[in-house]
Protein backbone atom coordinates (compact mmCIF):
# COMPACT_ATOMS: atom_id res chain seq x y z
CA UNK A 1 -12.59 22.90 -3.71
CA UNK A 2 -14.48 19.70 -4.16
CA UNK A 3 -12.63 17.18 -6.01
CA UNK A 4 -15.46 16.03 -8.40
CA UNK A 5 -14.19 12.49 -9.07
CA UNK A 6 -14.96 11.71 -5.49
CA UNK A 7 -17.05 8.86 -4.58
CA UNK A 8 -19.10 8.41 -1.71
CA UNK A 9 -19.41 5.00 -0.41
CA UNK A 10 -21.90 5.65 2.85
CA UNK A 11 -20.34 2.05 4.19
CA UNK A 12 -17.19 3.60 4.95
CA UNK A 13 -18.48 6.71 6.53
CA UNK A 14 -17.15 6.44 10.17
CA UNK A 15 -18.81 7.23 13.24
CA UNK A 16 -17.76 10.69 13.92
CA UNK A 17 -18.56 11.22 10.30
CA UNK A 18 -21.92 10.15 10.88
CA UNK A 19 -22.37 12.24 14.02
CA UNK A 20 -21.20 15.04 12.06
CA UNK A 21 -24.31 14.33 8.95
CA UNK A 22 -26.90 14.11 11.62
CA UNK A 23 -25.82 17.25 13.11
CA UNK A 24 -25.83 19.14 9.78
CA UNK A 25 -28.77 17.25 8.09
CA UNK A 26 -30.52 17.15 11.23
CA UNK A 27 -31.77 13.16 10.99
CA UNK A 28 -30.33 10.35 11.76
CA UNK A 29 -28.64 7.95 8.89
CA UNK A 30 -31.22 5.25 9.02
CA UNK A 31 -33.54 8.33 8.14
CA UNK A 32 -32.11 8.26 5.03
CA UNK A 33 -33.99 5.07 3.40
CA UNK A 34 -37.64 6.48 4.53
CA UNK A 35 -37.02 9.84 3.88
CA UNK A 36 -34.53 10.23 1.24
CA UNK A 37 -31.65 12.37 0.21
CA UNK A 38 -32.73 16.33 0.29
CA UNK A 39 -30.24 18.80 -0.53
CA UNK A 40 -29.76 19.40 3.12
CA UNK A 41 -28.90 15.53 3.49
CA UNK A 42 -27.12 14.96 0.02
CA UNK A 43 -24.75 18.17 0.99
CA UNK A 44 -24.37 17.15 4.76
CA UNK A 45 -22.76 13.13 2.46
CA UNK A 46 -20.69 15.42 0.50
CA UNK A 47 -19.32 17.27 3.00
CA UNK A 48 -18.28 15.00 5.72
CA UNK A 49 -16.22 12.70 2.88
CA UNK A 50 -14.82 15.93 0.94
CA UNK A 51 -13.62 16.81 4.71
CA UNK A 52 -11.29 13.81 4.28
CA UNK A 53 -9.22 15.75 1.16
CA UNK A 54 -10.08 19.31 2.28
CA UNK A 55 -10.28 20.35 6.29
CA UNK A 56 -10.92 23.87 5.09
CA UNK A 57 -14.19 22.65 3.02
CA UNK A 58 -17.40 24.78 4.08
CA UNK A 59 -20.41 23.54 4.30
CA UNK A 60 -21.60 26.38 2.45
CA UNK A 61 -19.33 25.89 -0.42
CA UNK A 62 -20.52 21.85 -0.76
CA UNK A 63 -24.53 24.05 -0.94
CA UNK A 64 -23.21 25.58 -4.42
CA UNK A 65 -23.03 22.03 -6.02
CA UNK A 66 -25.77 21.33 -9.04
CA UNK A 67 -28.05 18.37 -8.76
CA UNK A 68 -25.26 16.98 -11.20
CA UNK A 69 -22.07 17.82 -9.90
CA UNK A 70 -23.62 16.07 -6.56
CA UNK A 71 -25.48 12.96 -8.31
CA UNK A 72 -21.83 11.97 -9.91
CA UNK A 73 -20.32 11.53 -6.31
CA UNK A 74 -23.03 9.01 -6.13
CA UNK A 75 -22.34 6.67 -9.08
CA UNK A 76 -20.98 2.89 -9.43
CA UNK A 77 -17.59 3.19 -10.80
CA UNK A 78 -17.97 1.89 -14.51
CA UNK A 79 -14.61 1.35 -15.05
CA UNK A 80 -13.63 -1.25 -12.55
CA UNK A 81 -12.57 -4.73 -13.95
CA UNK A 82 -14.67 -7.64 -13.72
């Protein structure tokens, strides 16, 4: 199970987090600002932070995510006080 209040925050992602993503998404993170987010590469984000709450997470499970359910991982939190 994904916890779907999770936030990812790519400048905390540490380094065998990011060897992990390229392995999965098969490019490298600086890939990521010329070539964008695919599915492949917006699961491989999901997955390697969700890992953090959930060792038994499959990648396979973070592939049945909607567009939406994956976009809201993404967002600022609007809730924080100025």
């Amino acid at each position: 199970m994904i916890d779907p209040n999770m936030k990812i925050d790519i400048e905390r992602m540490k380094l065998g987090e990011q060897e992990i993503f390229e392995n999965l998404a098969g490019c490298s993170m600086t890939d990521i600002s010329s070539k964008g987010l695919s599915g492949k590469r917006l699961a491989a984000l999901i997955y390697v932070f969700a890992k953090r709450t959930n060792p038994e997470l499959t990648f396979e499970e973070v592939l049945e995510l909607d567009l939406t359910q994956a976009s809201n991982m993404f967002e600022a939190d609007t809730k924080k006080e100025i």
